[in-house]
C-alpha atoms as a PDB file:
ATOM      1  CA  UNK A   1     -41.037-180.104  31.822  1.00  0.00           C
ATOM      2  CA  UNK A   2     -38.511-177.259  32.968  1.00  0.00           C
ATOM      3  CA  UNK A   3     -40.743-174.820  31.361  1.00  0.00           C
ATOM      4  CA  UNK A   4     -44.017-176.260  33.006  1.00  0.00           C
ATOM      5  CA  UNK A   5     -42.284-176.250  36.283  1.00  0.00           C
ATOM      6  CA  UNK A   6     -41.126-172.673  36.041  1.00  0.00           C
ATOM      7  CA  UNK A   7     -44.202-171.219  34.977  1.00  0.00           C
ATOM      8  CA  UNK A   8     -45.924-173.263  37.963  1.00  0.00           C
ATOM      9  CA  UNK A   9     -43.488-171.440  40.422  1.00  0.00           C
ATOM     10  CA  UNK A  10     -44.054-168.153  38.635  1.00  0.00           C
ATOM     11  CA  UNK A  11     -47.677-168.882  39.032  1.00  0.00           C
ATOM     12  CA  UNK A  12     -47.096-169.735  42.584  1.00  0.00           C
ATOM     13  CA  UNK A  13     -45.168-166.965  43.428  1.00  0.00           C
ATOM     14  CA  UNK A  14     -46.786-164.187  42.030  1.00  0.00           C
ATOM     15  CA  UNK A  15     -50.039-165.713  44.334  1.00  0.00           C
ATOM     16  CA  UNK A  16     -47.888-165.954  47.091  1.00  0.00           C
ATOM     17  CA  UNK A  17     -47.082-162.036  46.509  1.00  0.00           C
ATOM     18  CA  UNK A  18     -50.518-161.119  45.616  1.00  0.00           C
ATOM     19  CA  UNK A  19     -51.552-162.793  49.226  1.00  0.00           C
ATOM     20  CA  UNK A  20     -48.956-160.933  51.202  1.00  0.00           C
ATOM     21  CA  UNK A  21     -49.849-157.396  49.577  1.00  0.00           C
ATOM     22  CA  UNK A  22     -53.232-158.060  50.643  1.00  0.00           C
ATOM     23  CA  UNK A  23     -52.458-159.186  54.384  1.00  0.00           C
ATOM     24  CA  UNK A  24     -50.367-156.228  53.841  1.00  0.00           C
ATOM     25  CA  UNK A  25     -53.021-153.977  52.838  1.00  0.00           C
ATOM     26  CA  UNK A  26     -55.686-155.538  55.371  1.00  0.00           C
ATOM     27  CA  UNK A  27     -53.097-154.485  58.150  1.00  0.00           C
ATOM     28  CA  UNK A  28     -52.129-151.358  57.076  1.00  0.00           C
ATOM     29  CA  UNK A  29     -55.022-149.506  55.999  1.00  0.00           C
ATOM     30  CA  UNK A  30     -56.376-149.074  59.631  1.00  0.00           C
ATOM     31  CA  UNK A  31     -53.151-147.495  60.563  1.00  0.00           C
ATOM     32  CA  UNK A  32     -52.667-144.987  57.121  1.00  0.00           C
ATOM     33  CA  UNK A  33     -56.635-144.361  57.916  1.00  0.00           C
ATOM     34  CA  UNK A  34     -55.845-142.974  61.428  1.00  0.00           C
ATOM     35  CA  UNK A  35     -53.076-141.286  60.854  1.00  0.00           C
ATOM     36  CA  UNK A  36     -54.681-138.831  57.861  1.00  0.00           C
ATOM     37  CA  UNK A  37     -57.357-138.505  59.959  1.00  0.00           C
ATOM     38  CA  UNK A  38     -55.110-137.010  62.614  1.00  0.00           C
ATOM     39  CA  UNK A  39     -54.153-134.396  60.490  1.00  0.00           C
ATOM     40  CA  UNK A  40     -57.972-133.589  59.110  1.00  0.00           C
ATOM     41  CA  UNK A  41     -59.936-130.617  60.687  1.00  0.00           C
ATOM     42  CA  UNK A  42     -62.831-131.789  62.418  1.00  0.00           C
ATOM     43  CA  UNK A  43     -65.323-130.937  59.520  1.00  0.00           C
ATOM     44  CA  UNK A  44     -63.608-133.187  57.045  1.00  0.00           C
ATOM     45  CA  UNK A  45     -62.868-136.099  60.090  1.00  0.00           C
ATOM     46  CA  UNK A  46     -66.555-136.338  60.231  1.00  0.00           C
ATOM     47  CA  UNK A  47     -67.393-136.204  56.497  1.00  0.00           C
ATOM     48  CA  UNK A  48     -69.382-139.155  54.837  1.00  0.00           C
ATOM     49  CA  UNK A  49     -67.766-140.246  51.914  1.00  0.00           C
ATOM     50  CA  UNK A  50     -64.588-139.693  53.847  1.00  0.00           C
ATOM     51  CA  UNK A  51     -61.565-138.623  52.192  1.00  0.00           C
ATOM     52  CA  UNK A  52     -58.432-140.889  52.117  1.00  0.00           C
ATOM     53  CA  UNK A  53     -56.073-137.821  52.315  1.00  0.00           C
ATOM     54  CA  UNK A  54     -56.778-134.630  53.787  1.00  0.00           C
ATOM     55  CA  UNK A  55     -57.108-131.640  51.981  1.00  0.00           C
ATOM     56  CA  UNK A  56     -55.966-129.489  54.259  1.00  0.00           C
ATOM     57  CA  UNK A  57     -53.587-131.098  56.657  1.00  0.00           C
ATOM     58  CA  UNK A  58     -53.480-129.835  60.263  1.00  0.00           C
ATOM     59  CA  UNK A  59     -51.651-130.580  63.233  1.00  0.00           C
ATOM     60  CA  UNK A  60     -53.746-128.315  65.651  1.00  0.00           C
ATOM     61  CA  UNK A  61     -55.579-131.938  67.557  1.00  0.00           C
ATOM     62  CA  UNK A  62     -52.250-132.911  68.556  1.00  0.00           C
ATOM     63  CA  UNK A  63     -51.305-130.453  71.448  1.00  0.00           C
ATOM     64  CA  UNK A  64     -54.747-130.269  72.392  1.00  0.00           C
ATOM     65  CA  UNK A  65     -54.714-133.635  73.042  1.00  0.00           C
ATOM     66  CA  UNK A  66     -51.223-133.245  74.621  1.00  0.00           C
ATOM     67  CA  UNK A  67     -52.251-130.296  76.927  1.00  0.00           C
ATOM     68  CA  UNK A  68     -56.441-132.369  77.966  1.00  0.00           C
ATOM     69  CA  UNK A  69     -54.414-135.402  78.670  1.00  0.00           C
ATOM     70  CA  UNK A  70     -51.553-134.365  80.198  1.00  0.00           C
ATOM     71  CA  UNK A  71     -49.572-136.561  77.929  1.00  0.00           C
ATOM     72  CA  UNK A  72     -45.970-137.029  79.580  1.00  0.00           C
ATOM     73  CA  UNK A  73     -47.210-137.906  82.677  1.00  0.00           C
ATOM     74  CA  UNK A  74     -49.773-140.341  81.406  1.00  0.00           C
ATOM     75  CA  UNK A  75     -47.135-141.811  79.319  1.00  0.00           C
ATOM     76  CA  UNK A  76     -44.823-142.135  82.266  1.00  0.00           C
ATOM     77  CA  UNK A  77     -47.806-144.295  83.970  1.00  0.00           C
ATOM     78  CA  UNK A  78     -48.082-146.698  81.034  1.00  0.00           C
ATOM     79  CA  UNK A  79     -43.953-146.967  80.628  1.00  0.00           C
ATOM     80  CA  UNK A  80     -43.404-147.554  84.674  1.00  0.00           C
ATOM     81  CA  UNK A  81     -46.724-149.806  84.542  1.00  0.00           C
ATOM     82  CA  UNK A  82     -46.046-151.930  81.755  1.00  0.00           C
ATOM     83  CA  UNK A  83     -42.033-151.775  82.343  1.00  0.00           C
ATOM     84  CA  UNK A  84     -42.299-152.928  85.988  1.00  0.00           C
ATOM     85  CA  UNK A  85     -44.579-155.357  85.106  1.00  0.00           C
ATOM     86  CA  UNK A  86     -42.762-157.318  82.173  1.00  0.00           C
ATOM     87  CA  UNK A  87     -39.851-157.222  83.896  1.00  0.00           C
ATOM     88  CA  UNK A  88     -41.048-158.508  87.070  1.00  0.00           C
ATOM     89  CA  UNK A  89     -43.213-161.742  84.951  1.00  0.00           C
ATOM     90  CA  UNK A  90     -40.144-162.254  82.914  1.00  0.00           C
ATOM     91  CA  UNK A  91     -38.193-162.414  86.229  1.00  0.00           C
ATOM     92  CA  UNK A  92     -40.358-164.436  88.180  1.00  0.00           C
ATOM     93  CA  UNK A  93     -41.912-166.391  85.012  1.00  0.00           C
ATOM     94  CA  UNK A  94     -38.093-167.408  83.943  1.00  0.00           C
ATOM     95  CA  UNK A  95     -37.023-169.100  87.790  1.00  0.00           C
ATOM     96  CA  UNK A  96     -40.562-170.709  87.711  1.00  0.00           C
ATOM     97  CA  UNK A  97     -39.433-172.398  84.169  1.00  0.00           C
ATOM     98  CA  UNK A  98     -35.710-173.264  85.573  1.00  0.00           C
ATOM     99  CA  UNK A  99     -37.846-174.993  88.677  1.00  0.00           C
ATOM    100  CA  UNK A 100     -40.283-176.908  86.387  1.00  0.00           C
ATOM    101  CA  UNK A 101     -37.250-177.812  83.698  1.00  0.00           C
ATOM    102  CA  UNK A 102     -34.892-179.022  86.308  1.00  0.00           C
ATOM    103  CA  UNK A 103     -36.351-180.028  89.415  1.00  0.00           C
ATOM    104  CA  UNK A 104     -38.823-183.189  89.663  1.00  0.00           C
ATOM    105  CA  UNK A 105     -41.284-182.463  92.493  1.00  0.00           C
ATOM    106  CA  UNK A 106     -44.992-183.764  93.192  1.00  0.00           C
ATOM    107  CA  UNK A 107     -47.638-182.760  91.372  1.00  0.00           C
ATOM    108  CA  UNK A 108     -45.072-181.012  88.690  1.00  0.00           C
ATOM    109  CA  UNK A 109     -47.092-181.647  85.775  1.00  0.00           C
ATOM    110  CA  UNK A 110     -50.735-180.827  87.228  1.00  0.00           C
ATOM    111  CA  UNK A 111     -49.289-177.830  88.910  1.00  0.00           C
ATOM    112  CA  UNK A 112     -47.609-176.686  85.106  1.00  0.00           C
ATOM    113  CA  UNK A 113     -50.819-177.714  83.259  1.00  0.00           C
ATOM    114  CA  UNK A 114     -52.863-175.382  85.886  1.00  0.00           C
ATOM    115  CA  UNK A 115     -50.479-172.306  85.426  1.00  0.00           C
ATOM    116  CA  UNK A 116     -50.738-172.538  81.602  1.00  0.00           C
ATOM    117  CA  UNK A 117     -54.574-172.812  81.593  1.00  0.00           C
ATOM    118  CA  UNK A 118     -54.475-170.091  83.534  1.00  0.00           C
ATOM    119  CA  UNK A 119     -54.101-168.165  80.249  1.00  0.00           C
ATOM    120  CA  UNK A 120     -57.475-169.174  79.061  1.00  0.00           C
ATOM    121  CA  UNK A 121     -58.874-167.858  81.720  1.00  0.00           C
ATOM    122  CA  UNK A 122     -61.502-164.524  81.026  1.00  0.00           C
ATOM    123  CA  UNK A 123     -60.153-161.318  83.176  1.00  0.00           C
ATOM    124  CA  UNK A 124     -63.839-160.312  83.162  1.00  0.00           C
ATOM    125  CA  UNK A 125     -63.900-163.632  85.527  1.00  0.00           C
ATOM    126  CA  UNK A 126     -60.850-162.421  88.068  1.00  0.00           C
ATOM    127  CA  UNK A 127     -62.073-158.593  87.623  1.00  0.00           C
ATOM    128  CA  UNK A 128     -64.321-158.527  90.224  1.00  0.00           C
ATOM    129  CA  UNK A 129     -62.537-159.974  93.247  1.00  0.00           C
ATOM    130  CA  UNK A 130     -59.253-158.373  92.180  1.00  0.00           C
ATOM    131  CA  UNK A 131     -61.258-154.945  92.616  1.00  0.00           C
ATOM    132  CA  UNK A 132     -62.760-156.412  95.992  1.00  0.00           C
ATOM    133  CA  UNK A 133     -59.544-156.912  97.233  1.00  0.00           C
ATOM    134  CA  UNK A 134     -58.125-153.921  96.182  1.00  0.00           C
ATOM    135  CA  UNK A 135     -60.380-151.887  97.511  1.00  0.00           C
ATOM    136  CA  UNK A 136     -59.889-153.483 101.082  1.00  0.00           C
ATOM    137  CA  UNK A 137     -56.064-153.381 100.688  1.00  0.00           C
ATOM    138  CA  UNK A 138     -55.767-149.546  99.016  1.00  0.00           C
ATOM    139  CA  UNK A 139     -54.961-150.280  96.200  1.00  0.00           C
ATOM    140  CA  UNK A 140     -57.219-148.680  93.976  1.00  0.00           C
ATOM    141  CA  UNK A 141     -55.678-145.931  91.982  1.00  0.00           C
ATOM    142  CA  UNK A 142     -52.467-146.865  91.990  1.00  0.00           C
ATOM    143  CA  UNK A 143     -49.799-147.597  90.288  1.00  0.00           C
ATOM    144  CA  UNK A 144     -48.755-150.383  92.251  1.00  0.00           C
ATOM    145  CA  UNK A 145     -52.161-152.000  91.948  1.00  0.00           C
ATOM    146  CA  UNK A 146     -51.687-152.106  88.459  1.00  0.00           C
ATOM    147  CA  UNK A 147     -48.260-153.450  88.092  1.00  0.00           C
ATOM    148  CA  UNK A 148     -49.141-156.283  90.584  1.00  0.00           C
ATOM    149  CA  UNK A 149     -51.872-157.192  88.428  1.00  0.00           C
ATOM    150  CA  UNK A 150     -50.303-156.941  85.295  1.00  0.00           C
ATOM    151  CA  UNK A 151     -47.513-159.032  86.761  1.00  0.00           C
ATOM    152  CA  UNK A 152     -50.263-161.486  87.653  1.00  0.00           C
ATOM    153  CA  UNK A 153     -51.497-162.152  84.540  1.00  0.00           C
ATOM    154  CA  UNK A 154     -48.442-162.220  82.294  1.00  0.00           C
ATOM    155  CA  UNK A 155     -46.400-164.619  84.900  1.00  0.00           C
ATOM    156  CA  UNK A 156     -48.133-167.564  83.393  1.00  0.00           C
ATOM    157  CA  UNK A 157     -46.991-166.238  79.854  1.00  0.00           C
ATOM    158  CA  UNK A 158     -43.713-166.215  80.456  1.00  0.00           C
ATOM    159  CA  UNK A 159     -43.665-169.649  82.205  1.00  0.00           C
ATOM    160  CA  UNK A 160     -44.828-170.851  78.903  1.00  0.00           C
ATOM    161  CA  UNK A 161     -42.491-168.858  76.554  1.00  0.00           C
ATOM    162  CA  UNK A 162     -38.946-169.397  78.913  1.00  0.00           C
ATOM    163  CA  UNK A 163     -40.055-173.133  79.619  1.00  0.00           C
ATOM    164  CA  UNK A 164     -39.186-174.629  76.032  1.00  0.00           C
ATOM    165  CA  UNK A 165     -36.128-172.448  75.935  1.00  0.00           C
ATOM    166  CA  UNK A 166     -34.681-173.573  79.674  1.00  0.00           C
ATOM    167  CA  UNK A 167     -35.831-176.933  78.742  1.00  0.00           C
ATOM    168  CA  UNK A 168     -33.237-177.385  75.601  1.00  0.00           C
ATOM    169  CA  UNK A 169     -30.655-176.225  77.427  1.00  0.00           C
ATOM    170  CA  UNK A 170     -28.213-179.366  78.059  1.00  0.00           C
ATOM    171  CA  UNK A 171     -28.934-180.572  81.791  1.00  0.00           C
ATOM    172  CA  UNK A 172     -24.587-180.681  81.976  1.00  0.00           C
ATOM    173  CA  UNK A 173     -24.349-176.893  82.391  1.00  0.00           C
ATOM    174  CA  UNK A 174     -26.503-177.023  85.782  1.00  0.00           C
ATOM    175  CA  UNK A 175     -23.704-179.420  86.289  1.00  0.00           C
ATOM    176  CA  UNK A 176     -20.134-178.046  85.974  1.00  0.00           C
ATOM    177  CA  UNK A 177     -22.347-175.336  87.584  1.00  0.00           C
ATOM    178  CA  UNK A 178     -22.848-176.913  90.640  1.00  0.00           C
ATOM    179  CA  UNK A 179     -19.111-178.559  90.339  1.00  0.00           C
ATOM    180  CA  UNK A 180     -17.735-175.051  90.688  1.00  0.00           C
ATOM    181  CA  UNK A 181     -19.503-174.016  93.706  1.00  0.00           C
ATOM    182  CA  UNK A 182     -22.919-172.604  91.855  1.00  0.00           C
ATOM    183  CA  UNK A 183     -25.885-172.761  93.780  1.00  0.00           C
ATOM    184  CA  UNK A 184     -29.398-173.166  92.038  1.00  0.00           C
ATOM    185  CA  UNK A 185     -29.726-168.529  91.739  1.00  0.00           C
ATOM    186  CA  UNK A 186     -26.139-168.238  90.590  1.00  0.00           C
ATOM    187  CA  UNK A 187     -26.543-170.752  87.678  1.00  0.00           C
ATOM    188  CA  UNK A 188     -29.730-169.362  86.301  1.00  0.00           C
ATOM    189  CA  UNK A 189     -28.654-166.051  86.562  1.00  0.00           C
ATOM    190  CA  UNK A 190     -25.200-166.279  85.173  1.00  0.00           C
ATOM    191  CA  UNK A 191     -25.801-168.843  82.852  1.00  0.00           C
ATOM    192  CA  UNK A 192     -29.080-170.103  81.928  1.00  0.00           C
ATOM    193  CA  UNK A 193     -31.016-166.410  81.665  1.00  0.00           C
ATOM    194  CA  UNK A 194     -27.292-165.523  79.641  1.00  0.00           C
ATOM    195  CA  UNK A 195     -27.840-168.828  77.050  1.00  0.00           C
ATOM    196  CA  UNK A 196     -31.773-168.236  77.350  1.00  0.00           C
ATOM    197  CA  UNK A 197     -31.667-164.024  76.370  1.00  0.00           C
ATOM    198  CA  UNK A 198     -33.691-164.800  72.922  1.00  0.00           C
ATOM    199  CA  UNK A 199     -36.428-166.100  74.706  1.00  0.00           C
ATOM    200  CA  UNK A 200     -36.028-163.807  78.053  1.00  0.00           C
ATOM    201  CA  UNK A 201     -36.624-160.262  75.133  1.00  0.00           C
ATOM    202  CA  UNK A 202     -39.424-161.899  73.823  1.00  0.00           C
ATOM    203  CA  UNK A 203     -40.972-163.208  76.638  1.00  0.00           C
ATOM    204  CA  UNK A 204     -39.956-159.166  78.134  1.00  0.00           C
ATOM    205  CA  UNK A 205     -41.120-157.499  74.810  1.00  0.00           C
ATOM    206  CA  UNK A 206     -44.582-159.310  74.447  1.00  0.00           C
ATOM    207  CA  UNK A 207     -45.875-158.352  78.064  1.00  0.00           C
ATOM    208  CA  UNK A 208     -44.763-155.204  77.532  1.00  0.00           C
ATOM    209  CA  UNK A 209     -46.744-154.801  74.699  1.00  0.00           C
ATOM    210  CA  UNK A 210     -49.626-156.407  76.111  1.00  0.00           C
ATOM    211  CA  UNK A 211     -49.188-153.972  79.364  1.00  0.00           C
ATOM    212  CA  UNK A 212     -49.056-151.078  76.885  1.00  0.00           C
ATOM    213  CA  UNK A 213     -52.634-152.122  75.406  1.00  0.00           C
ATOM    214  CA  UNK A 214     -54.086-153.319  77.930  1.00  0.00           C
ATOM    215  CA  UNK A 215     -57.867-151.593  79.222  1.00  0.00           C
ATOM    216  CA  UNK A 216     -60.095-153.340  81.352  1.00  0.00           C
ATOM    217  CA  UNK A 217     -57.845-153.705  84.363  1.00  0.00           C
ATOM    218  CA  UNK A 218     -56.504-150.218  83.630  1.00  0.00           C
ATOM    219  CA  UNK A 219     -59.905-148.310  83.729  1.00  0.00           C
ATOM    220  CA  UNK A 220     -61.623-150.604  86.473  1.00  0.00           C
ATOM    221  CA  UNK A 221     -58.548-150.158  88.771  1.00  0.00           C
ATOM    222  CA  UNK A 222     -57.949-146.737  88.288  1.00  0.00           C
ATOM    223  CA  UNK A 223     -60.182-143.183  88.878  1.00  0.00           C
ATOM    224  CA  UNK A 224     -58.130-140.571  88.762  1.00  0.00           C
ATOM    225  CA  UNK A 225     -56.130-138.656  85.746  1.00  0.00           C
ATOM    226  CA  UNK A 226     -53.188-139.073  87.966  1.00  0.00           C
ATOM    227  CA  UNK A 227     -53.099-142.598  87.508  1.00  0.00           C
ATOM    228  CA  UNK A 228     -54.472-143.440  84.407  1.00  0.00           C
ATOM    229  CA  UNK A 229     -52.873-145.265  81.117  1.00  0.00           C
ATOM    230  CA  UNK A 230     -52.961-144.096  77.718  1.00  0.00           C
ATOM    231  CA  UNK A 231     -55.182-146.797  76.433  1.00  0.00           C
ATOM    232  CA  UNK A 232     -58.070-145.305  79.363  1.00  0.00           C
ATOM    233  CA  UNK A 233     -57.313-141.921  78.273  1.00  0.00           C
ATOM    234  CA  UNK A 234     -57.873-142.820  74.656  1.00  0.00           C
ATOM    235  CA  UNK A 235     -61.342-143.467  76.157  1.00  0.00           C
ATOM    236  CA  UNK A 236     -61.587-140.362  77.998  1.00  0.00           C
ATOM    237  CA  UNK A 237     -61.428-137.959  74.801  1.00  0.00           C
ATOM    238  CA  UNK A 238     -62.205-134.759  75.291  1.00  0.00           C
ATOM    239  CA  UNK A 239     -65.114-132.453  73.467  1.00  0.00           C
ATOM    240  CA  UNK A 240     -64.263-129.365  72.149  1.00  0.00           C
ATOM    241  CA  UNK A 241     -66.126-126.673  72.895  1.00  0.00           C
ATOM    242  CA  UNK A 242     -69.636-126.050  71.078  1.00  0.00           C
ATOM    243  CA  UNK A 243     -69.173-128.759  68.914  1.00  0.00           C
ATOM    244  CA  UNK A 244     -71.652-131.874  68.995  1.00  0.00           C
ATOM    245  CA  UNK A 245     -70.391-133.879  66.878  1.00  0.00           C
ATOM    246  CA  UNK A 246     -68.176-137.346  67.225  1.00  0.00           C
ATOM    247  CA  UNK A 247     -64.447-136.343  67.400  1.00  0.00           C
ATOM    248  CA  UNK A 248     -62.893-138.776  64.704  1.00  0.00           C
ATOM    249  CA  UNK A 249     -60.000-136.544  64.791  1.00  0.00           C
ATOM    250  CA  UNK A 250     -58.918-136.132  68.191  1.00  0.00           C
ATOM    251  CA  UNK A 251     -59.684-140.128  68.611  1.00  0.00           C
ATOM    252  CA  UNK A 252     -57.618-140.495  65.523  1.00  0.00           C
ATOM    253  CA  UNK A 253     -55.042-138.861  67.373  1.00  0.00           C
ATOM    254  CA  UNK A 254     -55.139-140.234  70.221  1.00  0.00           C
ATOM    255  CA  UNK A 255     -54.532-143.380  68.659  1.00  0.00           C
ATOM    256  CA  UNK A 256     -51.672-142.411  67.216  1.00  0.00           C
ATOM    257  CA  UNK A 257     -50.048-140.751  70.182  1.00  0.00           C
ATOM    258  CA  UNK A 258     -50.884-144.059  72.084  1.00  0.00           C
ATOM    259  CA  UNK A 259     -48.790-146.076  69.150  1.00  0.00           C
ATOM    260  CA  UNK A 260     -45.870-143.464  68.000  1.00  0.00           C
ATOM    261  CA  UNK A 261     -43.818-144.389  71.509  1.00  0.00           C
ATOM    262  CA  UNK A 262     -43.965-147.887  70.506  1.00  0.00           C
ATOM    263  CA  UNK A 263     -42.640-147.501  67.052  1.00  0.00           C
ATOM    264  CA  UNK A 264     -38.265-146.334  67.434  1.00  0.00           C
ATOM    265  CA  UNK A 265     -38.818-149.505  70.434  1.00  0.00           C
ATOM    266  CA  UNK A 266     -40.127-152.115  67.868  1.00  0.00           C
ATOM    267  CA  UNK A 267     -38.016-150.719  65.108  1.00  0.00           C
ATOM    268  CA  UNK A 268     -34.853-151.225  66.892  1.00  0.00           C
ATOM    269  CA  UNK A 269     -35.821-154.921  68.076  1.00  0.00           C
ATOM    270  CA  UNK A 270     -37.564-156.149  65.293  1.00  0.00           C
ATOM    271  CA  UNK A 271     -34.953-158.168  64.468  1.00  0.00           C
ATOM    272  CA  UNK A 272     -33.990-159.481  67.669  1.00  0.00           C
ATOM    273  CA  UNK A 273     -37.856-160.198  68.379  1.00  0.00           C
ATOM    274  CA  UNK A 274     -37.887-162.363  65.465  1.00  0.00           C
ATOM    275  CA  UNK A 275     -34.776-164.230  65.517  1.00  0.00           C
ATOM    276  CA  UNK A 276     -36.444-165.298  69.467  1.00  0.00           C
ATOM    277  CA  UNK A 277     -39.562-166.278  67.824  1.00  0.00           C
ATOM    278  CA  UNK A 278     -38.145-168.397  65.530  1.00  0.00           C
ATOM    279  CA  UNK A 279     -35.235-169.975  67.672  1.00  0.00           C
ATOM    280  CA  UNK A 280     -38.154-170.870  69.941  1.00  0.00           C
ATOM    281  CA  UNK A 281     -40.248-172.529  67.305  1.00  0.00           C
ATOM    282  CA  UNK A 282     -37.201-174.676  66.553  1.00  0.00           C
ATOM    283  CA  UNK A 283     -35.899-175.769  69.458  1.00  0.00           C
ATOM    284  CA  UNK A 284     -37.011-179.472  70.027  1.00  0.00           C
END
């Protein structure tokens, strides 16, 4: 029987790895695909059967691309945008989940429900009176246009994500709190937010991810280069000169140049990210 039950865990492990190193695979092919084709010329980009490695490797579409988007300042938009805009939902999102864990109020639980099924809702619905009303209030082609609305949309995300967390913290904190002369601000700052930091970088690091990628809002709100995000440049790819063909390679790297920022940031809080993830899944 201790055989039989070893070779069933073999057997159950070895489909168990053969799953994950095809997740694996499924996940990151379209990455290894874009980044060779960064580095083909544009003859061998557009070649049918294409080639999974490039024959002869070339960096020559990444500072064009740097020098037809003006890539630093473009990247500045998207980090202020998406920076400004996580911050501010995780802000505002984490004293709207102290209110709703701690104070009972009426119409608490409609007025929760309605904020969280806010999430559902399609931005093609909202798109075209936010751009009504932007227009009136000049706010079109701005940055500030597009951090409000970012902020907008991932308030109701961070409600949800800082809500479970604030909720299992033990009700006697808010307590000696208020003992030792803590109004409602000082105790969520200086110790709620403090006891709540998993879920306050993941509830951060998720909208600013989804700030980072996000495209409709950013190329209906916005006209100018000036004021544009990577992900609407990425759309804006140039043509080179006397050449009529698609250009897999300069989209290729635009792609990339769009995710290489991201990578030293989700490198270094992997770790963290996960750990908030999971404490949040197990708190009761």
């Amino acid at each position: 029987m201790v055989t039989l039950n070893r070779k069933g865990l073999s057997f159950n492990r070895v489909l168990l790895y053969c799953l994950l190193i095809i997740t694996l695979l499924f996940l990151v092919f379209p990455v290894y695909y874009m980044a060779i084709t960064s580095f083909k010329t544009p003859g061998e980009a557009y070649r049918l059967p294409p080639t999974l490695f490039p024959e002869r490797p070339t960096l020559s579409a990444y500072p064009y691309m740097f020098e037809a988007w003006g890539f630093w300042s473009t990247l500045t938009n998207t980090v202020v945008v998406a920076g400004l805009s996580a911050l501010g939902a995780t802000i505002l999102g984490g004293m709207a989940a102290y209110g709703f864990s701690r104070l009972q109020f009426l119409g608490k639980s409609l007025m929760y429900v309605f904020m969280v099924a806010s999430i559902a809702l399609p931005p093609m619905v909202t798109l075209g009176p936010i751009f009504l009303a932007y227009r009136s209030l000049e706010l079109l082609d701005t940055r500030l246009g597009l951090v409000l609305v970012f902020l907008a949309g991932g308030l109701p995300i961070a409600l949800l994500t800082l809500f479970s967390y604030f909720n299992a913290i033990p009700r006697e904190l808010d307590d000696a709190a208020a003992i030792d002369g803590c109004n409602w601000f000082d105790t969520l700052f200086r110790i709620i937010l403090p006891i709540g930091m998993p879920g306050v970088s993941v509830s951060f690091l998720l909208l600013f991810i989804g700030g980072w990628n996000e495209f409709l809002f950013a190329f209906t709100l916005t006209v100018t280069p000036a004021s544009r995000l990577l992900t609407v440049r990425l759309f804006e790819v140039p043509v080179r000169e006397n050449v009529n063909v698609i250009p897999y390679d300069l989209i290729a790297t635009g792609g990339m140049l769009i995710l290489l920022p991201l990578v030293p940031l989700l490198m270094r809080v992997q770790k963290q990210l996960v750990e908030g993830i999971l404490v949040g899944a197990l708190k009761e």
